[in-house]
C-alpha atoms as a PDB file:
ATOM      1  CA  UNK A   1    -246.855  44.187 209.985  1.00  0.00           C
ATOM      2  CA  UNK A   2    -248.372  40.672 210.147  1.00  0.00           C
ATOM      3  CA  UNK A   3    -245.144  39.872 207.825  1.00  0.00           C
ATOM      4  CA  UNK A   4    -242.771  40.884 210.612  1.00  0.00           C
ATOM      5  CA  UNK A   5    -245.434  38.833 213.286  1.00  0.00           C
ATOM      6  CA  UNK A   6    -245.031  35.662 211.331  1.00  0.00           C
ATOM      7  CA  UNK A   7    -241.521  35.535 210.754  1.00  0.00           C
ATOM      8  CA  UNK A   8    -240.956  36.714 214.599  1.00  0.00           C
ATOM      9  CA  UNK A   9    -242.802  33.392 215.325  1.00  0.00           C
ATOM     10  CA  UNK A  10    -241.658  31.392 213.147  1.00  0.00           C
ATOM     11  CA  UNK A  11    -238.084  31.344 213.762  1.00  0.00           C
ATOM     12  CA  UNK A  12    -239.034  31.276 217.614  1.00  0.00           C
ATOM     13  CA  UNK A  13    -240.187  27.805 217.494  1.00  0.00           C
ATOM     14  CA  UNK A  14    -237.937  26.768 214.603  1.00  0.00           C
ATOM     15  CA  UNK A  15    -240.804  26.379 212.370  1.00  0.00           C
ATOM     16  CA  UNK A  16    -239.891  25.613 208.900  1.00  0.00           C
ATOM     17  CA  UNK A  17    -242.560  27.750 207.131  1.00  0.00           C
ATOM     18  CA  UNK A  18    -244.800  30.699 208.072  1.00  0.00           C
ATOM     19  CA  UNK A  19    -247.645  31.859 206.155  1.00  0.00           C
ATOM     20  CA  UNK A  20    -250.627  33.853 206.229  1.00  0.00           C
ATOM     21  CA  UNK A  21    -254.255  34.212 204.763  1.00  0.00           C
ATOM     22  CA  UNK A  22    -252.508  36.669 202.261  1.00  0.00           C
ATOM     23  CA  UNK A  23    -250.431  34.703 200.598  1.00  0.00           C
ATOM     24  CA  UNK A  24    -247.095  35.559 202.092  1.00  0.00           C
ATOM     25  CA  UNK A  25    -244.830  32.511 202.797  1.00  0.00           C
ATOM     26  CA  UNK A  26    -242.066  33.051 205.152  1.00  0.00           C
ATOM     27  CA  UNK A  27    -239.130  30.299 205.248  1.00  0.00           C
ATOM     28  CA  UNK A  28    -236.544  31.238 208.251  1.00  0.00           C
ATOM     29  CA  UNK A  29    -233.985  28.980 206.993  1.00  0.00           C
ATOM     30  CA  UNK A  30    -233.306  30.814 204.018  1.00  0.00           C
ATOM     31  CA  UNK A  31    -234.911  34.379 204.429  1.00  0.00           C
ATOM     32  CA  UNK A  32    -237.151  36.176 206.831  1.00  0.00           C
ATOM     33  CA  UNK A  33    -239.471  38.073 204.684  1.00  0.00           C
ATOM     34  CA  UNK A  34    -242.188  37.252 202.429  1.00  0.00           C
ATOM     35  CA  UNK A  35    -240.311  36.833 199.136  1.00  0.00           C
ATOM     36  CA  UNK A  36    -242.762  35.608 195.851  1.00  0.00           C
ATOM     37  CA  UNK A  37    -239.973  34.847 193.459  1.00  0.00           C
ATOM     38  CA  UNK A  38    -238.502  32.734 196.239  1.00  0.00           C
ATOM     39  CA  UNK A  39    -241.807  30.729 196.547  1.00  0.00           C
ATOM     40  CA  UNK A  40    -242.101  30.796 192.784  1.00  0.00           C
ATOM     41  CA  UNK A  41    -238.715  28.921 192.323  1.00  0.00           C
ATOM     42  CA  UNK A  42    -239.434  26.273 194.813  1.00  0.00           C
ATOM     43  CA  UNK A  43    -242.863  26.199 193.433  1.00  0.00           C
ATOM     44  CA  UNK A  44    -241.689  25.416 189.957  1.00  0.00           C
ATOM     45  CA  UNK A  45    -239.135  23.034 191.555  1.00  0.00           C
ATOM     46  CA  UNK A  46    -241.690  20.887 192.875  1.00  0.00           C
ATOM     47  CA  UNK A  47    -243.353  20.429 189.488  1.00  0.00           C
ATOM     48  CA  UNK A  48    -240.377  20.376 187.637  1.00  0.00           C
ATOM     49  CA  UNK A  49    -240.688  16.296 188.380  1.00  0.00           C
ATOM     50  CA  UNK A  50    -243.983  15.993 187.445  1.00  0.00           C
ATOM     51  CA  UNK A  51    -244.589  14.167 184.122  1.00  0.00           C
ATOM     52  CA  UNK A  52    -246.115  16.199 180.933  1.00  0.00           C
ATOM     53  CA  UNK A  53    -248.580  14.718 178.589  1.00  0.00           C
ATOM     54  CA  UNK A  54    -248.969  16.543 175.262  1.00  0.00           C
ATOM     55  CA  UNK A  55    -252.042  17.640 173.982  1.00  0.00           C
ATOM     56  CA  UNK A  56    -252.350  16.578 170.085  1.00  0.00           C
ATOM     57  CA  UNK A  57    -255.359  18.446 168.529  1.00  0.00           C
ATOM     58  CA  UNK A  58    -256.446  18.045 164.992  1.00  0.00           C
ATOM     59  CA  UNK A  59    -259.197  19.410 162.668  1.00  0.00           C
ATOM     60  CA  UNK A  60    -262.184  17.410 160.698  1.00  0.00           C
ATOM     61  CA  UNK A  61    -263.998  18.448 158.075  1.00  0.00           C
ATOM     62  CA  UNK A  62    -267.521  17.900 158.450  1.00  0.00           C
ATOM     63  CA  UNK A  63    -270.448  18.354 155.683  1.00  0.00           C
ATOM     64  CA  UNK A  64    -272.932  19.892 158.125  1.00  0.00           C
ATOM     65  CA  UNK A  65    -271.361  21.878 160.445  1.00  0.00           C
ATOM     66  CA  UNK A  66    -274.030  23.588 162.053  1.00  0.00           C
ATOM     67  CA  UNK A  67    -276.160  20.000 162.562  1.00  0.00           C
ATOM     68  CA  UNK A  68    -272.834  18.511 164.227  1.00  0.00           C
ATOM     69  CA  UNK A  69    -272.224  21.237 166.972  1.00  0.00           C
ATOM     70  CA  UNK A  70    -275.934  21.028 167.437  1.00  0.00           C
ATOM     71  CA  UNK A  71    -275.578  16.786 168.395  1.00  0.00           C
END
């Protein structure tokens, strides 16, 4: 019920986001109840932008393992 509490107030006072300690995000403008692919897609939106770095990793042969992971 704290779903249908939020949203109530929310588009009230023309808020432009609800939420709650659980997680649920409420947006009025485009739908009224908590919806987690919703906030998933403007989630992945937002760091759509973001720039990537790749990770390279390589191996190294070593003549004394066990005295190298020990340094």
């Amino acid at each position: 019920m704290d779903d249908v509490f939020v949203a109530e107030q929310a588009t009230e006072s023309d808020d432009a986001c609800g939420d709650e300690p659980s997680g649920a995000w409420i947006r009025p403008d485009q739908t009224l109840y908590p919806a987690g692919p919703l906030a998933a897609c403007k989630l992945s939106a937002l760091v759509d932008g973001i720039e990537q770095y790749p990770i390279h990793r390589g191996s190294l042969e070593v003549a004394e393992r066990t005295a190298t992971m020990g340094a």
